[in-house]
C-alpha atoms as a PDB file:
ATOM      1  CA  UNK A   1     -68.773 111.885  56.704  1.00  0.00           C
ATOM      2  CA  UNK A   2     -70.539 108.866  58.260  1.00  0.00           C
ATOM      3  CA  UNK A   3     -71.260 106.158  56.593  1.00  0.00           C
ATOM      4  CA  UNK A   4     -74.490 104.029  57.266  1.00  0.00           C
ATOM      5  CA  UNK A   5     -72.348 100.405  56.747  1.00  0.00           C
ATOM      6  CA  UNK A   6     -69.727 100.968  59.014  1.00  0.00           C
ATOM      7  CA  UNK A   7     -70.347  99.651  62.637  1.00  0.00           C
ATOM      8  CA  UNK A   8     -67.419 100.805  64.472  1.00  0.00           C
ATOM      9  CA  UNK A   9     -67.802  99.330  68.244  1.00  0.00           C
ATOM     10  CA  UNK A  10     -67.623 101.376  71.070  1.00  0.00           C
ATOM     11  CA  UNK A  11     -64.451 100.802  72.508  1.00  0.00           C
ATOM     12  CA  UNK A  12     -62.440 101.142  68.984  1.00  0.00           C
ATOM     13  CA  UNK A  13     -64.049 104.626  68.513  1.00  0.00           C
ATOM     14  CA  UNK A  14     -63.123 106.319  71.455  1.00  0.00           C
ATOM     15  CA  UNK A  15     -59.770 104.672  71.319  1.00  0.00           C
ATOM     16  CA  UNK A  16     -59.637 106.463  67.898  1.00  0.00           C
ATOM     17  CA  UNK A  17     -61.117 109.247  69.160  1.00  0.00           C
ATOM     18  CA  UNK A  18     -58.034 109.757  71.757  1.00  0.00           C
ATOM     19  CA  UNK A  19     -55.628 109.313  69.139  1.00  0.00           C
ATOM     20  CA  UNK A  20     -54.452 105.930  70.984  1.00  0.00           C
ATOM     21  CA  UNK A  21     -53.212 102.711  69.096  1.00  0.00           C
ATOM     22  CA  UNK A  22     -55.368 100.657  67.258  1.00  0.00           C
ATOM     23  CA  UNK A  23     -54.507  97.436  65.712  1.00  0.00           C
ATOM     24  CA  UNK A  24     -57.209  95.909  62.808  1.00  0.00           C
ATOM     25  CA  UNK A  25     -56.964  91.900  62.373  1.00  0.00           C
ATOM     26  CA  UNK A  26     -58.831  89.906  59.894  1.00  0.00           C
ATOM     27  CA  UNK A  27     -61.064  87.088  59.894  1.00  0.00           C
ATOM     28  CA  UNK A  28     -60.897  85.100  57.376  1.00  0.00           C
ATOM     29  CA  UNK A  29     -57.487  83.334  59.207  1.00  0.00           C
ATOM     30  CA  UNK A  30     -61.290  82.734  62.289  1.00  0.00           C
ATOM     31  CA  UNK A  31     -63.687  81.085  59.546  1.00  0.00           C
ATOM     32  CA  UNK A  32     -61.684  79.525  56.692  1.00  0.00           C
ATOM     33  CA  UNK A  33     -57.689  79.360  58.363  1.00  0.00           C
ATOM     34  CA  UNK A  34     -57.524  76.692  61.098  1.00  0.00           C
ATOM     35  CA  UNK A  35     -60.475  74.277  62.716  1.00  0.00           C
ATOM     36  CA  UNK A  36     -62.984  74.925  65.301  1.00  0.00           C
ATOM     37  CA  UNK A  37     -62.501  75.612  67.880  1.00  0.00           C
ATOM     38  CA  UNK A  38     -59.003  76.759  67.748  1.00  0.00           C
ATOM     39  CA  UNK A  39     -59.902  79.542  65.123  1.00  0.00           C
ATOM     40  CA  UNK A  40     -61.547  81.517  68.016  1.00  0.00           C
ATOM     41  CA  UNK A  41     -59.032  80.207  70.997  1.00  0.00           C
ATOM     42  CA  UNK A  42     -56.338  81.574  68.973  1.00  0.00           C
ATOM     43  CA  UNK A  43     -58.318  84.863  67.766  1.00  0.00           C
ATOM     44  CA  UNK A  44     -58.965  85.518  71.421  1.00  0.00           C
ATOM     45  CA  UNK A  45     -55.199  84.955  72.246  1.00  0.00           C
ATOM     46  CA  UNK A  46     -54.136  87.727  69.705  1.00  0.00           C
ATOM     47  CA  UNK A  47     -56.305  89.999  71.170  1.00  0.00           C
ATOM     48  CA  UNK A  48     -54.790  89.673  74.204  1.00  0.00           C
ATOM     49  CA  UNK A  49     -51.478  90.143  72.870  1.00  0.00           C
ATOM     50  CA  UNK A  50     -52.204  93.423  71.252  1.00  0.00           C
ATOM     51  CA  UNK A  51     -54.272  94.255  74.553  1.00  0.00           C
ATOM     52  CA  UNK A  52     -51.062  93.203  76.468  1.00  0.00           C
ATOM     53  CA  UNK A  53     -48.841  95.519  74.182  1.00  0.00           C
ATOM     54  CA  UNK A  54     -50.614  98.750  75.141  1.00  0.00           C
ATOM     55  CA  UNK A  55     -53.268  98.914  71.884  1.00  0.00           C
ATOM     56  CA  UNK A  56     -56.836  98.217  71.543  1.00  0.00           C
ATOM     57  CA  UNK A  57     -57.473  95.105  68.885  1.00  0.00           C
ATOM     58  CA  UNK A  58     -59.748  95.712  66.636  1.00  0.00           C
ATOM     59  CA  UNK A  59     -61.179  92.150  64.464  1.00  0.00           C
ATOM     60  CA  UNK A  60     -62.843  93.280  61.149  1.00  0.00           C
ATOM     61  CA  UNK A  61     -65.459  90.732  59.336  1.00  0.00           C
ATOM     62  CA  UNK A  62     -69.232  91.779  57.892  1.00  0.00           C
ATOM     63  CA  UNK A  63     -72.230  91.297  59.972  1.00  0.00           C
ATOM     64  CA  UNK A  64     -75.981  91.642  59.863  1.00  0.00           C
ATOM     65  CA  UNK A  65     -75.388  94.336  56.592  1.00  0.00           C
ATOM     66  CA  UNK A  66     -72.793  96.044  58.624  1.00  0.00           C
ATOM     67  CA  UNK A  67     -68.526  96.664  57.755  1.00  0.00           C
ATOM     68  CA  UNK A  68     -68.441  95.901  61.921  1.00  0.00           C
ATOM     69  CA  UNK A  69     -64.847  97.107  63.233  1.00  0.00           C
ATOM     70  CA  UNK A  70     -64.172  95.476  66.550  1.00  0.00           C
ATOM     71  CA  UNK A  71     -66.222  92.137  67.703  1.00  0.00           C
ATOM     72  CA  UNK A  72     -67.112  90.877  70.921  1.00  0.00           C
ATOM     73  CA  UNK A  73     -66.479  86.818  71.785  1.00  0.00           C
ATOM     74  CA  UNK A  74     -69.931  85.895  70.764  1.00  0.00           C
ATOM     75  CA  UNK A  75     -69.708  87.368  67.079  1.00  0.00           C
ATOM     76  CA  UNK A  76     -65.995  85.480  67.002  1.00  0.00           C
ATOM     77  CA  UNK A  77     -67.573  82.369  68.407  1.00  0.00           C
ATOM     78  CA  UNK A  78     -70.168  82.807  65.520  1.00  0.00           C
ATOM     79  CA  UNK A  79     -67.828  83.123  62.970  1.00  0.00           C
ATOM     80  CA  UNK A  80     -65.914  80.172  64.029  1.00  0.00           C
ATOM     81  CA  UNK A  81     -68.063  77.833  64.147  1.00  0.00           C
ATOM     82  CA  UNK A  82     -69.348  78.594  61.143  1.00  0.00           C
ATOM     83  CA  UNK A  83     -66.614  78.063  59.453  1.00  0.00           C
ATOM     84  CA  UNK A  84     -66.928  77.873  55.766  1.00  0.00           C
ATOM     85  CA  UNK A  85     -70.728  78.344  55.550  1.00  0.00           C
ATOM     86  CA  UNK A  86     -69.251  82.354  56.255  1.00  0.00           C
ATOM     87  CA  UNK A  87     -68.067  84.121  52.992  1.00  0.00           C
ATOM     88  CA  UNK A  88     -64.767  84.575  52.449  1.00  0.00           C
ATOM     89  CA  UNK A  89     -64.905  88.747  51.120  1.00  0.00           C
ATOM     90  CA  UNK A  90     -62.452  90.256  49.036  1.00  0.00           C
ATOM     91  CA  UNK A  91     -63.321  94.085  47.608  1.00  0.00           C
ATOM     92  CA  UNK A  92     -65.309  92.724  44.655  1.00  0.00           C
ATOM     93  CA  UNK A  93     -67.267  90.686  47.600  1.00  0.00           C
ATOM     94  CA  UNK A  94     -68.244  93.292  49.704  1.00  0.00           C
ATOM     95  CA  UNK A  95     -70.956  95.043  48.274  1.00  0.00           C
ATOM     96  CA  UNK A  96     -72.989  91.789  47.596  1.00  0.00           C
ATOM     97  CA  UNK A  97     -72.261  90.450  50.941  1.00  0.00           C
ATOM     98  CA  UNK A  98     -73.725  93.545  52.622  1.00  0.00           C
ATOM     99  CA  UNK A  99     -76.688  94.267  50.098  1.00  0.00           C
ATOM    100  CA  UNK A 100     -77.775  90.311  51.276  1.00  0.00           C
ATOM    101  CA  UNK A 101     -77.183  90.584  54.753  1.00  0.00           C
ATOM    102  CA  UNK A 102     -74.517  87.613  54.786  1.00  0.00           C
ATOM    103  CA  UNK A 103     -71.854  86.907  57.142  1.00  0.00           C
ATOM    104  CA  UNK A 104     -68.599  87.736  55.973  1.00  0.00           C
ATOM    105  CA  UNK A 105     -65.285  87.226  56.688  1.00  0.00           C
ATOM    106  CA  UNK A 106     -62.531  89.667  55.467  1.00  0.00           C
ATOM    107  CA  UNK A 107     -59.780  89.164  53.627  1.00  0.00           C
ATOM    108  CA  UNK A 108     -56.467  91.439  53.971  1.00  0.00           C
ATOM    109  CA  UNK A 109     -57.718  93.319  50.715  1.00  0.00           C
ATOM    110  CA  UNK A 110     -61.192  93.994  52.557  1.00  0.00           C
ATOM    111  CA  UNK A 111     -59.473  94.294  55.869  1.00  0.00           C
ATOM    112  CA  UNK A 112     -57.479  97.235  54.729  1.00  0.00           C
ATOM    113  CA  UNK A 113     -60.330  98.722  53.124  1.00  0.00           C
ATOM    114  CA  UNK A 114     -62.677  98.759  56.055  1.00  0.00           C
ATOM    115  CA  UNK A 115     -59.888  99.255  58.220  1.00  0.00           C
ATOM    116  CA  UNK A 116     -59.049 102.539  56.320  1.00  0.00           C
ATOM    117  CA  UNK A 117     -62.775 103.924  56.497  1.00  0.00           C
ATOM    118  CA  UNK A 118     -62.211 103.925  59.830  1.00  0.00           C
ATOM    119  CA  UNK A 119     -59.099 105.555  60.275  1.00  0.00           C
ATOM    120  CA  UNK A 120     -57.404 102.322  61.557  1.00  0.00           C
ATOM    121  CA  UNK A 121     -53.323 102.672  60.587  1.00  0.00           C
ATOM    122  CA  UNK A 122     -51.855  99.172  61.595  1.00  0.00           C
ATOM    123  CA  UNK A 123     -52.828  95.717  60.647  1.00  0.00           C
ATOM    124  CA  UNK A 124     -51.900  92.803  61.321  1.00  0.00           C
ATOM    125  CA  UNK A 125     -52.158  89.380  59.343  1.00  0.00           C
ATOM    126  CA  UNK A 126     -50.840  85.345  59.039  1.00  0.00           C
ATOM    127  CA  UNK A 127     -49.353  86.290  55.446  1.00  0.00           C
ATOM    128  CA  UNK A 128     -50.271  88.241  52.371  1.00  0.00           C
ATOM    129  CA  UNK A 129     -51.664  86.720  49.129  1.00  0.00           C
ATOM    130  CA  UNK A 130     -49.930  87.617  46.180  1.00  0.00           C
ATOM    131  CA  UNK A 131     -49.437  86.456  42.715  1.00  0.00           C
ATOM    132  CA  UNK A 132     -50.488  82.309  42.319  1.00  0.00           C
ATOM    133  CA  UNK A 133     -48.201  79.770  41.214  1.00  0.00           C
ATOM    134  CA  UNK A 134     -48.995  79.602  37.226  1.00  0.00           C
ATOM    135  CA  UNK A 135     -50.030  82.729  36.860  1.00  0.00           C
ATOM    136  CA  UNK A 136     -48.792  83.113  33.833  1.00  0.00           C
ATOM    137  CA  UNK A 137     -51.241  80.995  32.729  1.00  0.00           C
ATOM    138  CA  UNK A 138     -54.688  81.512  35.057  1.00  0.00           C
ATOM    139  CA  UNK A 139     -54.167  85.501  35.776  1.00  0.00           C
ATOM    140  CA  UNK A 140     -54.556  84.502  39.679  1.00  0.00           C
ATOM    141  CA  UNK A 141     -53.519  87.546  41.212  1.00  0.00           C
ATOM    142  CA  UNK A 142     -54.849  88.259  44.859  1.00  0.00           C
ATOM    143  CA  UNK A 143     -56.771  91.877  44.977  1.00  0.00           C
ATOM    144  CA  UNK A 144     -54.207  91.966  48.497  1.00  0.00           C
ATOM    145  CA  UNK A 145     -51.645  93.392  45.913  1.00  0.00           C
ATOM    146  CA  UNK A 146     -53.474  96.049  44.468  1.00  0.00           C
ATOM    147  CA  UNK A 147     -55.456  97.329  47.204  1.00  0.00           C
ATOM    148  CA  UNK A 148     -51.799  97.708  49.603  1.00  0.00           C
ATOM    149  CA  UNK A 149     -50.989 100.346  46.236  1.00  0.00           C
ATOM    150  CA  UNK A 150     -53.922 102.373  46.717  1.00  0.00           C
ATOM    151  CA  UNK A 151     -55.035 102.138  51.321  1.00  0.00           C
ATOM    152  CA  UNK A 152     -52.438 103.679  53.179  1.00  0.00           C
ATOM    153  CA  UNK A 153     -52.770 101.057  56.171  1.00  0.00           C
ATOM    154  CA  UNK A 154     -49.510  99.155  57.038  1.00  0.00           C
ATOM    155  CA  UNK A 155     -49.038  95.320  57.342  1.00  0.00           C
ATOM    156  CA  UNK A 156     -47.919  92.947  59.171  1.00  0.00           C
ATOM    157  CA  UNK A 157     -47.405  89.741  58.312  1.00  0.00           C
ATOM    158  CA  UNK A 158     -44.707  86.643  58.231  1.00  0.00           C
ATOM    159  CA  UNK A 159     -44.518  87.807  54.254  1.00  0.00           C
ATOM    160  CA  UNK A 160     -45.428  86.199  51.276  1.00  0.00           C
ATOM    161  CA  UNK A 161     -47.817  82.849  51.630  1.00  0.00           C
ATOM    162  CA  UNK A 162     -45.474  79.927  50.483  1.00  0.00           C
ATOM    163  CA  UNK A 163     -47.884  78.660  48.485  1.00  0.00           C
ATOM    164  CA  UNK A 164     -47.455  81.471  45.815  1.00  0.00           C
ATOM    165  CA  UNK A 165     -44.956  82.598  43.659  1.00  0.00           C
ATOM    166  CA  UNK A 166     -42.603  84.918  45.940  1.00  0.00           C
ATOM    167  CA  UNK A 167     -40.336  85.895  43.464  1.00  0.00           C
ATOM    168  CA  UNK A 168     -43.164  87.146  41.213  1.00  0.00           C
ATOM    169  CA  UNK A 169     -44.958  88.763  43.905  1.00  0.00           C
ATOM    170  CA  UNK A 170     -42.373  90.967  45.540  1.00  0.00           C
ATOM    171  CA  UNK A 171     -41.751  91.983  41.567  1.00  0.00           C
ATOM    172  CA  UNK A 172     -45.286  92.885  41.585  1.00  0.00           C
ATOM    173  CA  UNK A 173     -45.125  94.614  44.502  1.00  0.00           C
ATOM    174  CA  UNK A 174     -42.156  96.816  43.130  1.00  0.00           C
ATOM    175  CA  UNK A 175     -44.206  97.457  40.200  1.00  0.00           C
ATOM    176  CA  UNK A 176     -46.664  99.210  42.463  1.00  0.00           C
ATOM    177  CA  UNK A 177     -44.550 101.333  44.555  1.00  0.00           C
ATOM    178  CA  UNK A 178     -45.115  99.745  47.725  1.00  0.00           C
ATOM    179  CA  UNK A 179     -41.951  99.705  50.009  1.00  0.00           C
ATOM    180  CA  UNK A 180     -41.266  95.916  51.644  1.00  0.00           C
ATOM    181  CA  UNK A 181     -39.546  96.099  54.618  1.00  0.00           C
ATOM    182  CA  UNK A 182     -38.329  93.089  56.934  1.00  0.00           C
ATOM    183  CA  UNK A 183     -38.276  92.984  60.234  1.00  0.00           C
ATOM    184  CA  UNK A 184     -34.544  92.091  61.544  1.00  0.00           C
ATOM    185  CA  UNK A 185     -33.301  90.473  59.152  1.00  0.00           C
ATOM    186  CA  UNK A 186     -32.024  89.982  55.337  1.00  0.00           C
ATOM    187  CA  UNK A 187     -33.617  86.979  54.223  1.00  0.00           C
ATOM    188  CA  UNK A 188     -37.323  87.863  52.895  1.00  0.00           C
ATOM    189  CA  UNK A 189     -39.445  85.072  54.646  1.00  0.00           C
ATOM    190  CA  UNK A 190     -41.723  82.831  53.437  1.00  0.00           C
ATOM    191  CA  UNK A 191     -45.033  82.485  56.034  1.00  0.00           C
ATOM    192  CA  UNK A 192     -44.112  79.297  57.423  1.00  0.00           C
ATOM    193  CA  UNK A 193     -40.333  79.084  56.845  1.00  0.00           C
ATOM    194  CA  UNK A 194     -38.038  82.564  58.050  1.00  0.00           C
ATOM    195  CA  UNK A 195     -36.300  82.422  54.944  1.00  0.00           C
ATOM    196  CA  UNK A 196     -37.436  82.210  51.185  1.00  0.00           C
ATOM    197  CA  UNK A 197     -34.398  82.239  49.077  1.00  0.00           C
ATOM    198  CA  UNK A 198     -34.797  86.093  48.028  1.00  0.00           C
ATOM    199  CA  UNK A 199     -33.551  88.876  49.507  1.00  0.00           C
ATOM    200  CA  UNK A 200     -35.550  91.403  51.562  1.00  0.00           C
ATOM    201  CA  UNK A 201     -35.757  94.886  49.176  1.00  0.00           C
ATOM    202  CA  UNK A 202     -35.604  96.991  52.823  1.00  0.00           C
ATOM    203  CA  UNK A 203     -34.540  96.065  56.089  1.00  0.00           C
ATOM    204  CA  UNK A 204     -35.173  98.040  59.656  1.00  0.00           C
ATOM    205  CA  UNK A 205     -34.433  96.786  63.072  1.00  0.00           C
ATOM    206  CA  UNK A 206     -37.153  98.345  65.405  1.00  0.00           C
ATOM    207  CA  UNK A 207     -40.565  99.067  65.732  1.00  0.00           C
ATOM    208  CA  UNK A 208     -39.815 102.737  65.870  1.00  0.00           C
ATOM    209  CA  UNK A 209     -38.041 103.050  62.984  1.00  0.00           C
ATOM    210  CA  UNK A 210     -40.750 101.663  60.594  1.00  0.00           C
ATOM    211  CA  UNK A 211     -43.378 104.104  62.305  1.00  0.00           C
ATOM    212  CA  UNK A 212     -40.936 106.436  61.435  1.00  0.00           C
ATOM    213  CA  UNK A 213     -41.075 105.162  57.584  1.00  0.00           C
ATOM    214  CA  UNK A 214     -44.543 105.020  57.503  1.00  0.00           C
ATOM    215  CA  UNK A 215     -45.052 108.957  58.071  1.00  0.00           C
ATOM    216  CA  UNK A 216     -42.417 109.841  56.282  1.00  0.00           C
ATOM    217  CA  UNK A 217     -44.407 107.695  52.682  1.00  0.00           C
ATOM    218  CA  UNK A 218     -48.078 108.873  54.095  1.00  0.00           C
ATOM    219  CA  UNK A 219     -46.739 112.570  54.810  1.00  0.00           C
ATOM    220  CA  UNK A 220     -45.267 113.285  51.380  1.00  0.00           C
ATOM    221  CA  UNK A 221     -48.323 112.295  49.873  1.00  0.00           C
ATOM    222  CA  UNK A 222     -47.299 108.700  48.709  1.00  0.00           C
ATOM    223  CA  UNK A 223     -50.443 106.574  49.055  1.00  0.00           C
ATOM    224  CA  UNK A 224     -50.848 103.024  49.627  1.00  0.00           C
ATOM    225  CA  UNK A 225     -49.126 100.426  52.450  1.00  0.00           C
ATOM    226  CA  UNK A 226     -45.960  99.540  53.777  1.00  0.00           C
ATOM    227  CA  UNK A 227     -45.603  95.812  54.142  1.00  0.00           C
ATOM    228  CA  UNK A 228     -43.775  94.480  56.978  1.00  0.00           C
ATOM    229  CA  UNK A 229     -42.413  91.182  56.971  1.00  0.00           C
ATOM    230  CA  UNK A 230     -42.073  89.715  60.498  1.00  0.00           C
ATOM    231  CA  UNK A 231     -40.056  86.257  60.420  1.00  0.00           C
ATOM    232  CA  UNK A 232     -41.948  83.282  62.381  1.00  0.00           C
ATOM    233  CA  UNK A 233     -39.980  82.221  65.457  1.00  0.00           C
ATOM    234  CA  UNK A 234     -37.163  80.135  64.583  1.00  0.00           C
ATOM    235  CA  UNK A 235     -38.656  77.171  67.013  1.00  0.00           C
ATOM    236  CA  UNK A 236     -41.881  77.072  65.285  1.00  0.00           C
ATOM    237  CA  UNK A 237     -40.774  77.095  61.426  1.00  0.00           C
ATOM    238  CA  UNK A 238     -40.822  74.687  58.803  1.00  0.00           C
ATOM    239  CA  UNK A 239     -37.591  74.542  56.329  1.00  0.00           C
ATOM    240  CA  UNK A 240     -38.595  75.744  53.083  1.00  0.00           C
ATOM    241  CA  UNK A 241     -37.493  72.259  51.655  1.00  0.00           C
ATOM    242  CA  UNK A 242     -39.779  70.560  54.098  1.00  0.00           C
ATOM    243  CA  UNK A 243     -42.901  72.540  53.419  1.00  0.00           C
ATOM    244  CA  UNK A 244     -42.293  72.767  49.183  1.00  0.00           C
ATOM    245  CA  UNK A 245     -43.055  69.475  49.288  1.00  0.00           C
ATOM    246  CA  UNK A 246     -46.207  69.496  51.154  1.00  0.00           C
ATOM    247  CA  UNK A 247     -46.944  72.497  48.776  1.00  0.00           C
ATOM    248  CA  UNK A 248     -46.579  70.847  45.613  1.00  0.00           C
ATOM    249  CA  UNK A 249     -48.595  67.648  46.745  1.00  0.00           C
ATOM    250  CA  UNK A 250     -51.549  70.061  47.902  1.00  0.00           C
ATOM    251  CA  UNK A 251     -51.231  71.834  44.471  1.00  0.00           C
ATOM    252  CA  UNK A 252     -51.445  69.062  42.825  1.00  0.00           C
ATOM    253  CA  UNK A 253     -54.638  68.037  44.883  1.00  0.00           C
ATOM    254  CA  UNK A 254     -56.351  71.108  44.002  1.00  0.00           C
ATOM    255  CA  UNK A 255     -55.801  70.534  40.488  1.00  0.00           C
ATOM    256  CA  UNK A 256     -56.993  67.352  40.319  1.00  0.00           C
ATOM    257  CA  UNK A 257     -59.925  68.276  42.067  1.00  0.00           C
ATOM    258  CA  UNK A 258     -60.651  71.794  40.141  1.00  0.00           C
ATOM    259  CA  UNK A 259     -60.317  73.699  42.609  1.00  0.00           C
ATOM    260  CA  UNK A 260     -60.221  77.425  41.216  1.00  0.00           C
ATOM    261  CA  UNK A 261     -60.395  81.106  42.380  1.00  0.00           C
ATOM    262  CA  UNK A 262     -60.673  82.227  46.281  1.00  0.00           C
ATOM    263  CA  UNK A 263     -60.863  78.641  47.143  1.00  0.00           C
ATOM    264  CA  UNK A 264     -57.617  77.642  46.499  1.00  0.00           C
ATOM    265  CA  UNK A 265     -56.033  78.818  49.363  1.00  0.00           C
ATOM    266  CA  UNK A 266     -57.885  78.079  52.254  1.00  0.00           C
ATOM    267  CA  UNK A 267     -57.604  74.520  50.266  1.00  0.00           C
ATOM    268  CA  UNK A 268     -54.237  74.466  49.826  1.00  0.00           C
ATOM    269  CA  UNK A 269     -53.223  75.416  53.581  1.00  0.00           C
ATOM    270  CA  UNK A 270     -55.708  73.108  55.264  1.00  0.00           C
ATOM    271  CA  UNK A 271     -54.445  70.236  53.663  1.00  0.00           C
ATOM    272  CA  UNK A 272     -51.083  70.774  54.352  1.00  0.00           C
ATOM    273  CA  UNK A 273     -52.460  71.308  57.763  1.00  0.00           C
ATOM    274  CA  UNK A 274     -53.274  67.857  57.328  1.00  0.00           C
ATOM    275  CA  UNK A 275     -50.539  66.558  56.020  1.00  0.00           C
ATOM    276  CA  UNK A 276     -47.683  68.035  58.148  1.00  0.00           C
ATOM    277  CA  UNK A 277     -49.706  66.349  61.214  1.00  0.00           C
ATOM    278  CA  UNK A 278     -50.483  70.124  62.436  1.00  0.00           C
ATOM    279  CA  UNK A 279     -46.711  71.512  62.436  1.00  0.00           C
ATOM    280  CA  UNK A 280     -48.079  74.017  59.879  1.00  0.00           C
ATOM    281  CA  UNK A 281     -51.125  74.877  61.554  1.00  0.00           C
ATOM    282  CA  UNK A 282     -48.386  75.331  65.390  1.00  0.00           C
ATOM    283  CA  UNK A 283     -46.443  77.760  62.710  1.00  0.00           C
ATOM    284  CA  UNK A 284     -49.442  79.309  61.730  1.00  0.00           C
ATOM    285  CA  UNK A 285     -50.757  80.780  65.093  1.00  0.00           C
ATOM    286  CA  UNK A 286     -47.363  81.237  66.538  1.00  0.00           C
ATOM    287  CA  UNK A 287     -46.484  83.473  63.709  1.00  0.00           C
ATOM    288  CA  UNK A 288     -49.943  85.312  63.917  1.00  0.00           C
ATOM    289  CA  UNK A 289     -49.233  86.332  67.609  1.00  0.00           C
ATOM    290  CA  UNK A 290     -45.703  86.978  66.405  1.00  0.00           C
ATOM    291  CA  UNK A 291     -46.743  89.534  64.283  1.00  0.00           C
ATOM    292  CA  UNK A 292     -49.269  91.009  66.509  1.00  0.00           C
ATOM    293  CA  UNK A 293     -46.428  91.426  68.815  1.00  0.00           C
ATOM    294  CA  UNK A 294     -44.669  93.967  66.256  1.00  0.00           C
ATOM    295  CA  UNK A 295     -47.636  95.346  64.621  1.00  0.00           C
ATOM    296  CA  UNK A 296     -48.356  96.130  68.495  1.00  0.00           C
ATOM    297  CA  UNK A 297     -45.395  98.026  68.914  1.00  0.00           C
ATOM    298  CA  UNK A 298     -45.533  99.714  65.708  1.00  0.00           C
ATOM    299  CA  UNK A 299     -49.148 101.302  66.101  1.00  0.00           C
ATOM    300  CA  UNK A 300     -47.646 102.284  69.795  1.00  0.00           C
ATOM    301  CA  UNK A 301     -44.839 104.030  67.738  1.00  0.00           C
ATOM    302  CA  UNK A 302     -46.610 105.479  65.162  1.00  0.00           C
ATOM    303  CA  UNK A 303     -49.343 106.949  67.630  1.00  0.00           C
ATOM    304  CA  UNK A 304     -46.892 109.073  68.866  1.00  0.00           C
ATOM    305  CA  UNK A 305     -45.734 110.788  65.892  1.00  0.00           C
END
């Protein structure tokens, strides 16, 4: 059935249309992740690298009252510069966003969604949000967790955001039945660091193999994602005891300041930005393309099931 807010550009459909790999990307990580202009340098570079990797990249944000799948460099550009004036859209975003013709950036919850409605498989993200620090107290659970329980789209991502409460998300994530996997190694990561202190539930060693996982959930009628955490490269990370520190000082920052809701985040990872004199920003887009790298290979995979 079409659907009269989805704006699925030209080259993503008939990639789609010949059953060839497609790879969705958000963009909130363009308009509220790093600074101008290297928000669209590096959205451009991962295009590349899925381009490079045999699949068609697809960027996902909200447009002139459109769900647009697939943007060309001006509507990046746009975004970017932007920057914050953009909404950041989760699910509960979306229809308000659209009804008022506002420019919108996705989130991985809204990614997935729109990403689904158009029959996009694989996509591919910085990390996941997940279940605050303190939750116990404030509720602040990211929609990212339950929408991956209900959209069958896989992703990709350097894990859990280490600004959260890892242990309590991949708990949550149990909870809902969705399967997290690790890319090549034991050690659950942590975004920024390759490690996290917990142990991955699932483990698989090729690209091939977690295509192979994903039919087998999606076949026997299990809904809802697969997340696959891809470690940053070792030369780019940040020790976990390094970056906790930066963490807690941002945290603290944000408090002070009263910063609440889908603020904190962008927030939180700017000013450690800031305050690790860009090493977590170089982490940042290195593990991005790292993951676009996999998720790449995996949509190649999985296309030829």
């Amino acid at each position: 059935m079409t659907n009269s807010y989805l704006h699925i550009h030209p080259e993503v459909q008939q990639a789609l249309k010949d059953q060839k790999p497609v790879v969705a990307l958000e963009s909130t990580i363009i308009s509220h992740g790093m600074p101008y202009p290297r928000n669209v340098q590096t959205a451009l570079e991962v295009e590349k690298v899925i381009r490079d990797g045999g699949a068609i990249p697809s960027t996902i944000a909200i447009l002139d009252g459109k769900l647009c799948v697939g943007l060309n460099a001006d509507q990046l550009e746009k975004l970017g510069k932007s920057g914050h004036e953009v909404w950041k859209v989760s699910l509960r975003d979306m229809p308000y966003v659209l009804s008022q013709n506002l420019m919108g950036a996705t989130t991985v919850a809204a990614t997935m969604r729109i990403a689904s409605m158009a029959g996009i498989r694989v996509f591919v993200t910085g990390g996941i949000g997940g279940v605050h620090r303190g939750a116990e107290d404030s509720m602040d659970i990211s929609a990212d967790l339950t929408e991956m329980a209900h959209t069958s789209v896989a992703v990709v991502s350097a894990g859990v955001k280490s600004i959260l409460d890892i242990g309590r998300t991949l708990e949550y994530l149990e909870t809902l039945g969705i399967p997290v996997v690790t890319y090549g190694q034991d050690a659950f990561p942590s975004f920024y660091s390759s490690r996290s202190g917990f142990k991955t539930p699932l483990r698989l060693d090729s690209a091939s193999d977690i295509a192979s996982m994903m039919k087998a959930k999606w076949e026997i009628g299990l809904d809802g994602s697969v997340l696959v955490a891809n470690p940053v490269p070792s030369e780019f990370e940040v020790t976990p005891e390094e970056i906790e520190k930066h963490i807690l000082k941002a945290l603290d920052d944000a408090n002070r300041l009263g910063i609440r809701g889908k603020e904190v985040t962008p927030f939180l990872l700017k000013t450690i930005a800031e305050n690790t004199g860009g090493e977590s920003l170089d982490a940042n887009i290195a593990l991005v393309k790292n993951n676009a790298v996999l998720g790449t290979a995996i949509s190649v995979a999985f296309s030829t099931w």
